[in-house]
Protein backbone atom coordinates (compact mmCIF):
# COMPACT_ATOMS: atom_id res chain seq x y z
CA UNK A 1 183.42 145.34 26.18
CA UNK A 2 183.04 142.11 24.35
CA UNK A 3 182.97 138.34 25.78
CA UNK A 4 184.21 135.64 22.82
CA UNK A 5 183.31 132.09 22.90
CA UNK A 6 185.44 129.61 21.15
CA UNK A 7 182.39 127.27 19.65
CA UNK A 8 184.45 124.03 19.51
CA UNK A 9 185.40 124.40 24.17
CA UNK A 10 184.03 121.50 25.95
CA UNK A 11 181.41 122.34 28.10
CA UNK A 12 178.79 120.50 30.04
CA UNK A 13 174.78 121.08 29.42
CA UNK A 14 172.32 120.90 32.68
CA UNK A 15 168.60 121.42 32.48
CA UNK A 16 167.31 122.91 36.19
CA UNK A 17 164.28 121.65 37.52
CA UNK A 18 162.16 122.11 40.51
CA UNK A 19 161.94 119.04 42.36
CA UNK A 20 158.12 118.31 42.45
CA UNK A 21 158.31 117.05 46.23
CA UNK A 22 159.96 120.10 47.63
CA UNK A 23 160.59 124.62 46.11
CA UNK A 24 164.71 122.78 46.08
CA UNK A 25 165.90 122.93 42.36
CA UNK A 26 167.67 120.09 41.06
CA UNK A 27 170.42 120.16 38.16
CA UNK A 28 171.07 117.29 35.65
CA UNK A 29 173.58 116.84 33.82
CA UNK A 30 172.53 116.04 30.01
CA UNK A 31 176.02 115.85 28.32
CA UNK A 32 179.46 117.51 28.06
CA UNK A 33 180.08 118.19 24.44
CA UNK A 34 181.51 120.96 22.18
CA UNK A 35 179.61 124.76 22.52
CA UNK A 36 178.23 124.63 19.12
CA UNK A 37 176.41 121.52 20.06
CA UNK A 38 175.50 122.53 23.09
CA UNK A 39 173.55 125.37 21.91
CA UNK A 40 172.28 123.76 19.04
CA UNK A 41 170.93 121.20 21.21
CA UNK A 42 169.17 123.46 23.24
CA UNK A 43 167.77 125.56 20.37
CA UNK A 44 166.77 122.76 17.96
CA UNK A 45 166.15 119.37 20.00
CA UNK A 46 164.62 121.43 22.72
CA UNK A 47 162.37 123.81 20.77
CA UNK A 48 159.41 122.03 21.37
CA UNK A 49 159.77 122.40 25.22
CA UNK A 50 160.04 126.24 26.38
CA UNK A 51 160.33 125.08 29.84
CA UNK A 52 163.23 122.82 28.93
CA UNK A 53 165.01 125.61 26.73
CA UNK A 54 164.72 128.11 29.51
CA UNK A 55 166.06 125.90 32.47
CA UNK A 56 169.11 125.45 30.28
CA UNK A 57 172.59 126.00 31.66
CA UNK A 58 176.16 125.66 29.67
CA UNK A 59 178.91 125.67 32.18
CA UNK A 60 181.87 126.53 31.02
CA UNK A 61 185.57 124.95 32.40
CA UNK A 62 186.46 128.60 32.86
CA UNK A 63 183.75 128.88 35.77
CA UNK A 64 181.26 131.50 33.80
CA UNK A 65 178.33 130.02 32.88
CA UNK A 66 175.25 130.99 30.07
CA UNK A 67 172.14 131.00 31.61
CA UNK A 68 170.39 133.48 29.49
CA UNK A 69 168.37 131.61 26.93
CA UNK A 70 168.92 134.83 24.79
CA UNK A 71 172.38 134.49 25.19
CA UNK A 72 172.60 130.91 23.70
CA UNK A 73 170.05 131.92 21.52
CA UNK A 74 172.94 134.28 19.97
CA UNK A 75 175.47 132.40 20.34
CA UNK A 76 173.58 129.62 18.01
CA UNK A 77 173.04 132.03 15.42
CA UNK A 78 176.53 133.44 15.23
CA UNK A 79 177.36 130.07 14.58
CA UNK A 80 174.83 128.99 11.89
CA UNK A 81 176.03 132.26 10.08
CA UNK A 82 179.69 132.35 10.96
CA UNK A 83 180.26 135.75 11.92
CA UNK A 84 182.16 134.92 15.30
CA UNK A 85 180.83 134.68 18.61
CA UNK A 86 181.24 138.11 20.38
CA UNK A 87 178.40 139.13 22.51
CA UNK A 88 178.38 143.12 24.36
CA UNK A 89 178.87 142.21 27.95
């Protein structure tokens, strides 16, 4: 079985963070934009910051969300080379 993500569905981009007062973690909201931006965003504007790359989170206006930073990971690449989006679920 297969899960396919259409590259140009609005989703929003949170980073997670710990708050540094209390263990609670906190989400923000960095932008809703289309998927391929999304994960290029997190892949190239973020590559500097590991932390930042792995507290990434694309919700999706289905309700499933990508958490995995190998999964966005993928998904940027099957978009740089155009050979779809499919992923084994």
């Amino acid at each position: 079985m297969s899960t396919a993500h259409d590259m140009n569905e609005i989703v929003d981009l949170f980073a997670i963070s710990r708050s540094s007062r209390s263990s609670e973690f906190m989400t923000e909201k960095i932008a809703t934009l289309p998927l391929r931006e999304a994960v290029a965003l997190v892949i190239e504007d973020w590559a500097d910051d590991k932390f930042r790359q792995l507290s990434a989170v694309i919700q999706m206006p289905s309700g499933q969300s990508i958490r995995s930073l190998d999964d966005i990971r993928h998904l940027y690449e099957s978009a740089a080379d155009g050979s779809g989006s499919k992923r084994p679920a």
